[in-house]
C-alpha atoms as a PDB file:
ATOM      1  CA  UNK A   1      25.439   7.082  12.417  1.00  0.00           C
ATOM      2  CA  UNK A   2      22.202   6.264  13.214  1.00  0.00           C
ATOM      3  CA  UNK A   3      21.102   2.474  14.037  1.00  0.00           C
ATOM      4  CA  UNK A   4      18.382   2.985  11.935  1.00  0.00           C
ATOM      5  CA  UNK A   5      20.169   3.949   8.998  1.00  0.00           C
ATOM      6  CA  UNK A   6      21.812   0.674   8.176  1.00  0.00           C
ATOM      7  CA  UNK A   7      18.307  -1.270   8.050  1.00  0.00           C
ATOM      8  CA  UNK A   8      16.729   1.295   6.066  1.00  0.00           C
ATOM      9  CA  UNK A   9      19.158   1.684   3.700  1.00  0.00           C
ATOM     10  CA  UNK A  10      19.223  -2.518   3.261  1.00  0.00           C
ATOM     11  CA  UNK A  11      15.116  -2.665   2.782  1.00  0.00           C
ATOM     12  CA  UNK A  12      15.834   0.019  -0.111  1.00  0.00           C
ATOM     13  CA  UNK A  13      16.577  -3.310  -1.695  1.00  0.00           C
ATOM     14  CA  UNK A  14      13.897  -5.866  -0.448  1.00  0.00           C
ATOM     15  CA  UNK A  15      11.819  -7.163  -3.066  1.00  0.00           C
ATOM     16  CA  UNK A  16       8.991  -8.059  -0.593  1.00  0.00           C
ATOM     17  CA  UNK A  17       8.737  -4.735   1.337  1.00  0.00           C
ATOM     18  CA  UNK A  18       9.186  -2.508  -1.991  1.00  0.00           C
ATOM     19  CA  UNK A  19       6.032  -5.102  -3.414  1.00  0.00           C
ATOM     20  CA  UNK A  20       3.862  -4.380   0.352  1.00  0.00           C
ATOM     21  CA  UNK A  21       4.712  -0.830   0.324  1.00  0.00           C
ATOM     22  CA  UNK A  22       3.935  -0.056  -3.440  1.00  0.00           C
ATOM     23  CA  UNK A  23       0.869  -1.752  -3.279  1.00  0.00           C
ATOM     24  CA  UNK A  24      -0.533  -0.159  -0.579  1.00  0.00           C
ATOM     25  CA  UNK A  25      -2.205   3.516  -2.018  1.00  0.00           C
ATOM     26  CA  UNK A  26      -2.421   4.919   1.858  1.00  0.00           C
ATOM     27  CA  UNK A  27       1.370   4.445   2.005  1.00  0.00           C
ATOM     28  CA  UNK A  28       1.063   7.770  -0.940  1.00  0.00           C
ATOM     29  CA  UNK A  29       0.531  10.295   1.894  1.00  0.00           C
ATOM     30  CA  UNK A  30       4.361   9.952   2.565  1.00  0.00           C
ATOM     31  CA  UNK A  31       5.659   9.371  -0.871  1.00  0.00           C
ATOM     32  CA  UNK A  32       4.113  12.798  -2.076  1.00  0.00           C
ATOM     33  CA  UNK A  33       6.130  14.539   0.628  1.00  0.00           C
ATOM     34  CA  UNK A  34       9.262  13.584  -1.374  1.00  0.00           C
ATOM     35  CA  UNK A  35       8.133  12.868  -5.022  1.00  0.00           C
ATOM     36  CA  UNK A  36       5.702  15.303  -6.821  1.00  0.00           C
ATOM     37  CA  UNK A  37       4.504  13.248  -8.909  1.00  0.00           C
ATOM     38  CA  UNK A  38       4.665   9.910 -11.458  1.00  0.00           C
ATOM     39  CA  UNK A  39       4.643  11.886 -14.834  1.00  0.00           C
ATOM     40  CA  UNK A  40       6.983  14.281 -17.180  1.00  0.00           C
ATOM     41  CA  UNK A  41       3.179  16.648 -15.964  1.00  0.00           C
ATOM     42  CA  UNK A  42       3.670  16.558 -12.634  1.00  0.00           C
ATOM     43  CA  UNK A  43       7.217  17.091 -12.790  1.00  0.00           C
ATOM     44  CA  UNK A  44       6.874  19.715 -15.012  1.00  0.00           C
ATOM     45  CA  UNK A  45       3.833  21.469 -12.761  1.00  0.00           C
ATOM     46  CA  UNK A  46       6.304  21.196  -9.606  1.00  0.00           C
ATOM     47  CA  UNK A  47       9.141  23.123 -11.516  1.00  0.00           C
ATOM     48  CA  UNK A  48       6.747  25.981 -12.310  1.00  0.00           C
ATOM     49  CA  UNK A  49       5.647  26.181  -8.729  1.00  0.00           C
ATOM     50  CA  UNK A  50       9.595  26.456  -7.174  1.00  0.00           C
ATOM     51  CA  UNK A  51      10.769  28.961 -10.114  1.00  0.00           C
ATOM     52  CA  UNK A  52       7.741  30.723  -9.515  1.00  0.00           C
ATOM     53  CA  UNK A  53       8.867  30.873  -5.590  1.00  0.00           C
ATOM     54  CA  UNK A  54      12.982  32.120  -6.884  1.00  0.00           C
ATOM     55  CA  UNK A  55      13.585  28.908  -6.701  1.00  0.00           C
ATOM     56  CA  UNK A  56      16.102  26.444  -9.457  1.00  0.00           C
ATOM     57  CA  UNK A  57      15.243  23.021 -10.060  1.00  0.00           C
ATOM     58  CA  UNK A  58      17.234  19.790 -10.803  1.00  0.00           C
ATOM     59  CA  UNK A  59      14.793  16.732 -12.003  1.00  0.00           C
ATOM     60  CA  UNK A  60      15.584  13.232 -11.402  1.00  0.00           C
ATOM     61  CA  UNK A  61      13.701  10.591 -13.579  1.00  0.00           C
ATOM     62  CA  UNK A  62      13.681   7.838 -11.198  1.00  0.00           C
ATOM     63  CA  UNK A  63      15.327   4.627 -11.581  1.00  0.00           C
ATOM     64  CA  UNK A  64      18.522   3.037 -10.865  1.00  0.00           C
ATOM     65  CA  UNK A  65      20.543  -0.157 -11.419  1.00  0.00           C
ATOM     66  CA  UNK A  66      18.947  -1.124 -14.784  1.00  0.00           C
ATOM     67  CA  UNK A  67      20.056  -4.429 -16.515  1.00  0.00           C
ATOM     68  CA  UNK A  68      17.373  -4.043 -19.564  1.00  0.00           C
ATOM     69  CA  UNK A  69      18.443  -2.115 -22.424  1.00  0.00           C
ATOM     70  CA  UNK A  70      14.724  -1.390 -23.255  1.00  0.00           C
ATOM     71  CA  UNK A  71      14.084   0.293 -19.885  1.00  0.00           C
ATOM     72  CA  UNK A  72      16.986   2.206 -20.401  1.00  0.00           C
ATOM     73  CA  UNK A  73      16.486   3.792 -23.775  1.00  0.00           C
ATOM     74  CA  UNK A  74      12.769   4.239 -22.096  1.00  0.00           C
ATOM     75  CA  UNK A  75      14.953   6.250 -19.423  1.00  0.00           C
ATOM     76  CA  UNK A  76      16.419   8.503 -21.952  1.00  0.00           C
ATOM     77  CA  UNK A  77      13.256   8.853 -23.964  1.00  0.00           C
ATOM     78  CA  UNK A  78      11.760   9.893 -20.718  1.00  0.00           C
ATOM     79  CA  UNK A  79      14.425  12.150 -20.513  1.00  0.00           C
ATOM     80  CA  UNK A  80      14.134  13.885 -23.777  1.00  0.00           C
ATOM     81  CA  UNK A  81      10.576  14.085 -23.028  1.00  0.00           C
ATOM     82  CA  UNK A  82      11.032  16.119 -19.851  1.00  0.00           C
ATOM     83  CA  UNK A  83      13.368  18.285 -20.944  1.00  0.00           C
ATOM     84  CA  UNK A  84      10.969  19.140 -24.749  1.00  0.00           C
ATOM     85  CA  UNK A  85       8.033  19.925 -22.208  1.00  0.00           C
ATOM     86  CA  UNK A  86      10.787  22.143 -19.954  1.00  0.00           C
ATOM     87  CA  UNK A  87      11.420  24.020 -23.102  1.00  0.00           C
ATOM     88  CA  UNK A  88       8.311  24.350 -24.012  1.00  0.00           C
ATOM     89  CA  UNK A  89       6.937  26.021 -20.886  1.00  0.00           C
ATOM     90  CA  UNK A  90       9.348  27.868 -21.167  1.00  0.00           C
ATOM     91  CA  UNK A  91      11.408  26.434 -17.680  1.00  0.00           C
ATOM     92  CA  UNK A  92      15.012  25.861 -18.655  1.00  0.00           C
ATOM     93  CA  UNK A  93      16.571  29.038 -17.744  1.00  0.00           C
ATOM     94  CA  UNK A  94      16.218  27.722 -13.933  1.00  0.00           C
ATOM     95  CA  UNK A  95      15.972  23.909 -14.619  1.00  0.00           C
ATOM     96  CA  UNK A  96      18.335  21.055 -15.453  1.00  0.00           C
ATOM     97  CA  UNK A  97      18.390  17.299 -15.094  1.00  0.00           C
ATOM     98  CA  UNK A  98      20.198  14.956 -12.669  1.00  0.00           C
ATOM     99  CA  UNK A  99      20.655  11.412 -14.941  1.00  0.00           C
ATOM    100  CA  UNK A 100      21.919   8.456 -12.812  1.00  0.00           C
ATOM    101  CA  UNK A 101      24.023   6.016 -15.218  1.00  0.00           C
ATOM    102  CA  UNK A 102      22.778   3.170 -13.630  1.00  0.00           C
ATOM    103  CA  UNK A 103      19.644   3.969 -15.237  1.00  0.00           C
ATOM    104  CA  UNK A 104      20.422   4.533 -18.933  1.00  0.00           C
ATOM    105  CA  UNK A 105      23.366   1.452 -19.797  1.00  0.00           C
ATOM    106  CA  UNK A 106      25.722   1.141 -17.073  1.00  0.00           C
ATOM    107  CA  UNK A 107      25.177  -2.058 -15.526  1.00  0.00           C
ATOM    108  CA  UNK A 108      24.388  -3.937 -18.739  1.00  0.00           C
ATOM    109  CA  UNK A 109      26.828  -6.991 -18.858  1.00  0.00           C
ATOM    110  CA  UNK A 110      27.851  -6.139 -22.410  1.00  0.00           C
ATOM    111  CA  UNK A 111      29.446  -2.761 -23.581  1.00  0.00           C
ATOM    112  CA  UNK A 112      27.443  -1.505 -20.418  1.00  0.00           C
ATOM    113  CA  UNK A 113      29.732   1.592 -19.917  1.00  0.00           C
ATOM    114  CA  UNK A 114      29.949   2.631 -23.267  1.00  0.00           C
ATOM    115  CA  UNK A 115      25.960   2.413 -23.776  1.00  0.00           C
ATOM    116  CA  UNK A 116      25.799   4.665 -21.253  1.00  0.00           C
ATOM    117  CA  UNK A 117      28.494   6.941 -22.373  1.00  0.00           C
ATOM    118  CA  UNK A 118      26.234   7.474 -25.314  1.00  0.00           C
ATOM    119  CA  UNK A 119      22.959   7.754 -23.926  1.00  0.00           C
ATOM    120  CA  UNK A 120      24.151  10.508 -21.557  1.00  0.00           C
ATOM    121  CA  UNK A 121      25.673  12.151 -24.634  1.00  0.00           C
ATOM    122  CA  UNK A 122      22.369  12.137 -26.307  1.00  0.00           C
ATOM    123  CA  UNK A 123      20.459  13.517 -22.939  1.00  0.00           C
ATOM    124  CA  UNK A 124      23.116  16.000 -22.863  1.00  0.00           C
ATOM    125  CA  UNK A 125      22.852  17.529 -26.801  1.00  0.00           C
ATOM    126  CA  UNK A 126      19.424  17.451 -26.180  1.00  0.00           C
ATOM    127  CA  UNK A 127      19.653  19.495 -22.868  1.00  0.00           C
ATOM    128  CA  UNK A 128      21.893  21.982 -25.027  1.00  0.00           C
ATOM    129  CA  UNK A 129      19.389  22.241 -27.408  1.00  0.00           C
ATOM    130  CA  UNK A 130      16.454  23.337 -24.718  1.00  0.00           C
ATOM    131  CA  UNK A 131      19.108  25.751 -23.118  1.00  0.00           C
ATOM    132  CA  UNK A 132      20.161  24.235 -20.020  1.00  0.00           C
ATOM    133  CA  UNK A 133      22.649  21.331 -18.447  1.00  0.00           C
ATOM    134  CA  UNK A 134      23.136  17.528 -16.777  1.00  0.00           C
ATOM    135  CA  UNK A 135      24.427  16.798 -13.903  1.00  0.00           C
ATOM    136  CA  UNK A 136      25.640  12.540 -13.395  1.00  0.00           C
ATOM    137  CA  UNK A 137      24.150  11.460 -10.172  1.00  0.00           C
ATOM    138  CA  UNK A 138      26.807   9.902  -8.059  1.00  0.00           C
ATOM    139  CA  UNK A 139      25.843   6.297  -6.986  1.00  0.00           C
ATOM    140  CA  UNK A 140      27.767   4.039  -4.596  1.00  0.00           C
ATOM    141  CA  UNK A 141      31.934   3.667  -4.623  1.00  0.00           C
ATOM    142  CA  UNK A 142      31.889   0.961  -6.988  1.00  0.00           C
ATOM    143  CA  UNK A 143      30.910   3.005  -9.559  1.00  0.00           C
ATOM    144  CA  UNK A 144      33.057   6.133  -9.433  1.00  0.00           C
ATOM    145  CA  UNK A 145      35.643   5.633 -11.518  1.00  0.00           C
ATOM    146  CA  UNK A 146      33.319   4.488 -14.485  1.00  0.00           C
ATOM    147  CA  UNK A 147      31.154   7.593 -13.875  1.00  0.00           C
ATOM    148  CA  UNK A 148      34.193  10.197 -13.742  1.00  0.00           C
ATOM    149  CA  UNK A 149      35.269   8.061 -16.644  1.00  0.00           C
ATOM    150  CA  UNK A 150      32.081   8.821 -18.285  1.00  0.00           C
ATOM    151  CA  UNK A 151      32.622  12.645 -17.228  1.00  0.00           C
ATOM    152  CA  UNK A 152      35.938  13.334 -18.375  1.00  0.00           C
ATOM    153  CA  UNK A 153      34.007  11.741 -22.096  1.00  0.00           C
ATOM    154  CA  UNK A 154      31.363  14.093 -22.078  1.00  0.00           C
ATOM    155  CA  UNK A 155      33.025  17.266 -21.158  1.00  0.00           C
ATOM    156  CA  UNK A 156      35.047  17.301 -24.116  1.00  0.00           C
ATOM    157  CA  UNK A 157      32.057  18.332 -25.883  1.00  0.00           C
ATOM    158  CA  UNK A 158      29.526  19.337 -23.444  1.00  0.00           C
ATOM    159  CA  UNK A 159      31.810  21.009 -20.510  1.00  0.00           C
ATOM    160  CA  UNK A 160      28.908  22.134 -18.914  1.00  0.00           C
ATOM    161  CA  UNK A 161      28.096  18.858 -17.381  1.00  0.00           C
ATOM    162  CA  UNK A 162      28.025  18.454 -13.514  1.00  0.00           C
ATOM    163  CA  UNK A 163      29.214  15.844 -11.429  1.00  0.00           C
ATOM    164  CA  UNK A 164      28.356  14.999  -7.621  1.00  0.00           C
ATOM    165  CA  UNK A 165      30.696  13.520  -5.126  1.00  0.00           C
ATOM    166  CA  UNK A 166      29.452  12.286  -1.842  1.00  0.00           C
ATOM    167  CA  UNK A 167      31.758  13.532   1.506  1.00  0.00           C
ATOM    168  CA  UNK A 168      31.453  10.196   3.338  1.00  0.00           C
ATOM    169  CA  UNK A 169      33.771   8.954   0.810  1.00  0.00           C
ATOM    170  CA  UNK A 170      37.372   8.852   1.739  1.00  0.00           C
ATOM    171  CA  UNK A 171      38.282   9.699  -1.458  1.00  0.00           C
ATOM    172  CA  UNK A 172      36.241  12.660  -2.261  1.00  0.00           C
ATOM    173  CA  UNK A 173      38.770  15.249  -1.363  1.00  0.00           C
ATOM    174  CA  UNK A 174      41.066  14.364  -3.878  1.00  0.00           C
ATOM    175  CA  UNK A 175      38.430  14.050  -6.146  1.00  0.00           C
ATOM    176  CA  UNK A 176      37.082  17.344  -5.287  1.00  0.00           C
ATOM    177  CA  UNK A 177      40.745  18.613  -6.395  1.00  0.00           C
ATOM    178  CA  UNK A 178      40.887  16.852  -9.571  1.00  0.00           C
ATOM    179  CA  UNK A 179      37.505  18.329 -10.324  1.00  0.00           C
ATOM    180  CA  UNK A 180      37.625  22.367  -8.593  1.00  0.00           C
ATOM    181  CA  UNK A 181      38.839  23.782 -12.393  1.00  0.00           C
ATOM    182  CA  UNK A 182      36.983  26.388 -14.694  1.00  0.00           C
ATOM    183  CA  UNK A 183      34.242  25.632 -15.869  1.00  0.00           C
ATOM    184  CA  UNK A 184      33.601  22.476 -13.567  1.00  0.00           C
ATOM    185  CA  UNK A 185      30.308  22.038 -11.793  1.00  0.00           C
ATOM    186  CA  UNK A 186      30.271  19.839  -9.395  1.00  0.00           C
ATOM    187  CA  UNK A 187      27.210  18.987  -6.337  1.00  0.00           C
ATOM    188  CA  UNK A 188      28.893  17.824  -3.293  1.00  0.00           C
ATOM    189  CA  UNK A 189      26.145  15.693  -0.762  1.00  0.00           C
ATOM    190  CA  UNK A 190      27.306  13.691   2.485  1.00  0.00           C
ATOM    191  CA  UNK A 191      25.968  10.627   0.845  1.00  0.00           C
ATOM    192  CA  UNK A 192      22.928   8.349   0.841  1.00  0.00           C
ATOM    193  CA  UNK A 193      24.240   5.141   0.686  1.00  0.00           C
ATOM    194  CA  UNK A 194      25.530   2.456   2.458  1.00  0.00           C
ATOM    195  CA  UNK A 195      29.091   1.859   2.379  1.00  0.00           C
ATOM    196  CA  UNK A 196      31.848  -0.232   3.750  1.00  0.00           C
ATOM    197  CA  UNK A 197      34.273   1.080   6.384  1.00  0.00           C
ATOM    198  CA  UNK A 198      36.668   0.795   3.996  1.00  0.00           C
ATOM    199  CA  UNK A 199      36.331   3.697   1.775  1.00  0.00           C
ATOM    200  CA  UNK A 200      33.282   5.704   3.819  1.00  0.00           C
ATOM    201  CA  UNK A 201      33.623   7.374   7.045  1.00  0.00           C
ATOM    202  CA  UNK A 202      30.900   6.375   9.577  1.00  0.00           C
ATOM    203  CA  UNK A 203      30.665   8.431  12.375  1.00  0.00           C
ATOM    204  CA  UNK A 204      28.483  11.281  11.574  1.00  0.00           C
ATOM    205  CA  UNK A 205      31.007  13.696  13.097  1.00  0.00           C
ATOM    206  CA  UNK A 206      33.440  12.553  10.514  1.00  0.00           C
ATOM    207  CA  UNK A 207      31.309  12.600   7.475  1.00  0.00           C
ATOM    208  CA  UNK A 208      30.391  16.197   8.805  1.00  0.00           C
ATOM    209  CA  UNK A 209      34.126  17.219   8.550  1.00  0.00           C
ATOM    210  CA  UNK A 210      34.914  15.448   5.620  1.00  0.00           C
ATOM    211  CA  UNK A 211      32.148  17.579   4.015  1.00  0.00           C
ATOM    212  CA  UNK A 212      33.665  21.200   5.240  1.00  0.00           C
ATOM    213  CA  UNK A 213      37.167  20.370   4.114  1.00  0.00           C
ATOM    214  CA  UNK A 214      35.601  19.322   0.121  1.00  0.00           C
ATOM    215  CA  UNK A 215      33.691  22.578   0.492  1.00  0.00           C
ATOM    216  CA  UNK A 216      36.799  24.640   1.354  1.00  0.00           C
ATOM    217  CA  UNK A 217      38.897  22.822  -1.721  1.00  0.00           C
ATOM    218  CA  UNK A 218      36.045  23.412  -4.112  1.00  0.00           C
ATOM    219  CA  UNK A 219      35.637  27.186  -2.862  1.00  0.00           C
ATOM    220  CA  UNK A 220      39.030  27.882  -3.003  1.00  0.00           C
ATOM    221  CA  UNK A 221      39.103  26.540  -6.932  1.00  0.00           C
ATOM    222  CA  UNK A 222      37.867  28.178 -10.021  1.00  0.00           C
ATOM    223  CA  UNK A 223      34.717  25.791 -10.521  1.00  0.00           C
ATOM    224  CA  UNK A 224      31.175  26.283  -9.504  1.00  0.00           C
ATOM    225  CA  UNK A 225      29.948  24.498  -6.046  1.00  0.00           C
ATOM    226  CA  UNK A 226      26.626  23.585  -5.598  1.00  0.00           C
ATOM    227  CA  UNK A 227      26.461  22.338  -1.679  1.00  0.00           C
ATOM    228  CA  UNK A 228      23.571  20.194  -1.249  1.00  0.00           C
ATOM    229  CA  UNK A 229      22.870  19.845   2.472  1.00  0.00           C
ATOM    230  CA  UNK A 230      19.810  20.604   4.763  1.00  0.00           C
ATOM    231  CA  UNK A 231      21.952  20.419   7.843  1.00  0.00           C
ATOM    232  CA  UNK A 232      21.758  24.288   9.215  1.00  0.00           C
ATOM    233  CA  UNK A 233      25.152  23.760  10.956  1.00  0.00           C
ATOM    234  CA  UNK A 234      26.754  22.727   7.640  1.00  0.00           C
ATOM    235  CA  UNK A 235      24.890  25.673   5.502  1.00  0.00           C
ATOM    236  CA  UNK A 236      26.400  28.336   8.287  1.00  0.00           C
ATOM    237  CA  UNK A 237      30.070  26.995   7.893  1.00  0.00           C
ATOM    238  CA  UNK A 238      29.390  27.106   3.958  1.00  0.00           C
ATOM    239  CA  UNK A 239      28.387  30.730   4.410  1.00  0.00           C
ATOM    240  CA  UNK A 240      31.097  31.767   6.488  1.00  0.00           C
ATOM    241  CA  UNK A 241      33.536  29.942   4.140  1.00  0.00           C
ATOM    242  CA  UNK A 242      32.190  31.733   1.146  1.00  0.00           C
ATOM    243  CA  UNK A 243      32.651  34.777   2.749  1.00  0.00           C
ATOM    244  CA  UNK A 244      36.488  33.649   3.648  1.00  0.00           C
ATOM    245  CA  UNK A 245      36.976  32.778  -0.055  1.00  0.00           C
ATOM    246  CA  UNK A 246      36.049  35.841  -1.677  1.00  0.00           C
ATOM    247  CA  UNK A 247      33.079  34.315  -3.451  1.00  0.00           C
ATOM    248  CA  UNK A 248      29.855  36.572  -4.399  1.00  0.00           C
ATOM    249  CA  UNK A 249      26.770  35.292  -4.399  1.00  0.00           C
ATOM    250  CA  UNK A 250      25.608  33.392  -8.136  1.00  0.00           C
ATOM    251  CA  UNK A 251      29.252  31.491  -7.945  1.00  0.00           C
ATOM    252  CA  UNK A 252      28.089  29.009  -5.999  1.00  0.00           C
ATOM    253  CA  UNK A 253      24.253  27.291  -5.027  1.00  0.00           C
ATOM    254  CA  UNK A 254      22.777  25.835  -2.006  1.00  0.00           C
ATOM    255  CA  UNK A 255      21.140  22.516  -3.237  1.00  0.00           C
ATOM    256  CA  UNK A 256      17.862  20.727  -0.920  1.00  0.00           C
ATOM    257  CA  UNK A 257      15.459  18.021  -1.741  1.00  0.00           C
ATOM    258  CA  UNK A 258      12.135  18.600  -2.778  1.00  0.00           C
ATOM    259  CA  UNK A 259       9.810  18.373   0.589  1.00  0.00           C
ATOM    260  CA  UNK A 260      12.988  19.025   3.141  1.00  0.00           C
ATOM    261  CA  UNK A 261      13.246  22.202   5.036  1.00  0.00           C
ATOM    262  CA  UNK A 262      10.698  23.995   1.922  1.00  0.00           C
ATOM    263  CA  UNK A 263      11.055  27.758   4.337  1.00  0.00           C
ATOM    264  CA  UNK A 264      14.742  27.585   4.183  1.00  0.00           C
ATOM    265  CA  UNK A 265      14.861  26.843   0.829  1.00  0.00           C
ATOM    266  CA  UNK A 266      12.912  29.652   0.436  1.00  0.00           C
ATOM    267  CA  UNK A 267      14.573  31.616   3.113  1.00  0.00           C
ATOM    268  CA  UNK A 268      17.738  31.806   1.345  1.00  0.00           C
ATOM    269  CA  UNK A 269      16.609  32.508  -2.269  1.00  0.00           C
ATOM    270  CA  UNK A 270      14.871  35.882  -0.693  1.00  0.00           C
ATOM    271  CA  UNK A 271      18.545  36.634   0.636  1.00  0.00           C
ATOM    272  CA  UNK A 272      19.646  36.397  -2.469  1.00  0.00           C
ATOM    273  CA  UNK A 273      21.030  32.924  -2.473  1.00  0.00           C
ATOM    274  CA  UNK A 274      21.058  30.766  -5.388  1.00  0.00           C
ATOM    275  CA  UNK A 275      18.954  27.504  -4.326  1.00  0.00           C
ATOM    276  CA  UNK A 276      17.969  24.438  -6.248  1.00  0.00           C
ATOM    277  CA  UNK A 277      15.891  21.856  -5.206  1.00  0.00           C
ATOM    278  CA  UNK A 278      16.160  18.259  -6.628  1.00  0.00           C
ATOM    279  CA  UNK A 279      12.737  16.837  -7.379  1.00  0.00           C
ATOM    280  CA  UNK A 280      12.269  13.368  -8.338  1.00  0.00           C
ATOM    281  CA  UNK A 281       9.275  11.891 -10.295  1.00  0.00           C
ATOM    282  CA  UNK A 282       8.421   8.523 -12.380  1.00  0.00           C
ATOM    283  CA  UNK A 283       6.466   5.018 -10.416  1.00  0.00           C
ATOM    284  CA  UNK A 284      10.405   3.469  -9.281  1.00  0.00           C
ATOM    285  CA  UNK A 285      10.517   5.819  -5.728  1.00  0.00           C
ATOM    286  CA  UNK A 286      10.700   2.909  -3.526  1.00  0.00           C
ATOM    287  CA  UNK A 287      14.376   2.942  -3.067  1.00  0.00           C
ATOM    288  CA  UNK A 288      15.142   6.917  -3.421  1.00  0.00           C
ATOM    289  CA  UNK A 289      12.037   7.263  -0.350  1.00  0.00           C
ATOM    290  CA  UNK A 290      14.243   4.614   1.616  1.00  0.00           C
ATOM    291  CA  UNK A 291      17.095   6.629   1.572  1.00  0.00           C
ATOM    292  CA  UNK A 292      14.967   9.730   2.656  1.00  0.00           C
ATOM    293  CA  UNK A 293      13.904   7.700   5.443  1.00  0.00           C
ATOM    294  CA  UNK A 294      16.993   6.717   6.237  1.00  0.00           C
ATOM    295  CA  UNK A 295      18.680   9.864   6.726  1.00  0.00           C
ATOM    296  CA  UNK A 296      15.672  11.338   8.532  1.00  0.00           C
ATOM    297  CA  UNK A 297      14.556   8.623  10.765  1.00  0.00           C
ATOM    298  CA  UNK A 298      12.407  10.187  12.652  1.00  0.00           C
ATOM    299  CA  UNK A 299      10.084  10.431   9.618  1.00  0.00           C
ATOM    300  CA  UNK A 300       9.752   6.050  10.238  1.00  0.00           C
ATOM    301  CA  UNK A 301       7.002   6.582  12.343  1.00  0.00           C
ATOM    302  CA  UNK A 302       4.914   8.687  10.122  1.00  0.00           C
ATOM    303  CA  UNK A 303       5.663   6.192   7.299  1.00  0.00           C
ATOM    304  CA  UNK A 304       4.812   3.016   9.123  1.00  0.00           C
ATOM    305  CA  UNK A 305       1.545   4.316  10.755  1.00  0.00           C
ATOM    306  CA  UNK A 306       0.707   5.763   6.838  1.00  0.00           C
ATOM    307  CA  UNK A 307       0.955   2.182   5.984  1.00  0.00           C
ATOM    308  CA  UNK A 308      -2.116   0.598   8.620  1.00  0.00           C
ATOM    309  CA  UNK A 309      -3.981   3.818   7.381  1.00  0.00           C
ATOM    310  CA  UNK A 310      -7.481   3.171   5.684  1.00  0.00           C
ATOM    311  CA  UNK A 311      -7.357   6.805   4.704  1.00  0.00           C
END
């Protein structure tokens, strides 16, 4: 793992550097690299732009860790907003949303579980209604069982609904077992966030193999994978494993973040690969750009010289 991961990934939580860095306007240059955009419009403008290159999109409204029930039902308005203007514009066929339940009820100290479980239902009828899906964002090991909880809920009615599990976890291959069915979707990532020895592998080698063994239980089951990786080792294996497994092309997607590796996302859709690229949007990126930087150091240097810019 990289030394600089572990320090990134703890300022992703410091007040004061989240306050200097948001209040700086040169520190943008950066944060547009990874985020589009603060508004439903500039979320929506970035989707037409990556369908109109072959590509799919997942949207993230960002925020995380709420403990207001105001901001969250402003999370799910937001939400409903998004995916009206999707519809709209006519953008659904190729885009869905990614809902973190941190963000909508979770973590409230009263019924915070079951406020969630209903806001997510209402994101989810309402993502029916425009024609496409959700997928629940997978946040850090303390809150897996409540989200697969939440899953399990929400599939009864809407079985379309993805899930993501992260390969660093020890866990995750069972998981990925419990969830490689019909019908399932499910996003498998490495993992952006910092955990304890205890349930995460550290070693980046390990992680790495953790990742190939989930992608060979969830080929070899009757669900749809969606491998979300930008490492071109990992997306070679993937390949070669799909072709092991029997699996044409449109059962399964390659998954990147908006501003990583932009050719290959491109690169693959015009080989007839299904790709989707996760854009974020909304004014709380300061902890989603943290994790960015932590898993691409090298981009630290750009970031901190952006800051002491008077551009």
């Amino acid at each position: 793992m990289s030394l600089l991961r572990q320090p990134l990934l703890l300022l992703a939580r410091s007040a004061q550097v989240k306050k200097l860095v948001s209040t700086m306007p040169v520190s943008s240059g950066i944060v547009h690299n990874y985020v589009p955009g603060e508004t439903t419009e500039a979320a929506v403008g970035a989707t037409a732009v990556l369908e109109a290159d072959g590509l799919r999109v997942t949207l993230d409204f960002l925020g995380e860790d709420t403990l207001d029930a105001e901001q969250a039902e402003a999370t799910v308005q937001a939400y409903l907003t998004l995916l009206e203007q999707l519809a709209h514009q006519g953008l659904t066929r190729d885009a869905e949303v990614s809902v973190k339940l941190s963000a909508i009820g979770q973590f409230l100290p009263e019924n915070g579980h079951k406020i969630a479980l209903e806001n997510a239902r209402t994101i989810c009828r309402a993502a029916r209604n425009a024609g496409t899906t959700v997928t629940l964002d997978m946040e850090d090991h303390t809150t897996i069982d409540s989200t697969l909880s939440i899953l399990r809920e929400l599939r009864k009615d809407f079985p379309e609904t993805g899930a993501v599990l992260q390969a660093m976890l020890h866990r995750t291959e069972a998981d990925c077992r419990t969830l490689a069915h019909e019908g399932s979707r499910v996003r498998l990532c490495k993992g952006a966030y910092l955990e304890p020895e205890s349930v995460a592998f550290q070693d980046k080698l390990d992680i790495d193999k953790s990742y190939v063994r989930c992608a060979k239980v969830l080929l070899e089951g009757e669900g749809y994978p969606m491998f979300a990786t930008h490492d071109p080792r990992i997306v070679e294996i993937v390949s070669s494993l799909v072709s092991r497994y029997g699996r044409d092309q449109g059962s399964y997607e390659y998954q990147m973040l908006y501003g990583i590796r932009p050719d290959e996302q491109r690169r693959l859709a015009a080989s007839g690969e299904t790709v989707r690229v996760y854009v974020p949007y909304g004014t709380e990126w300061y902890g989603y750009l943290m994790r960015r930087l932590a898993e691409r150091p090298q981009n630290l240097t750009f970031f901190l010289r952006s800051l002491i810019s008077k551009k």
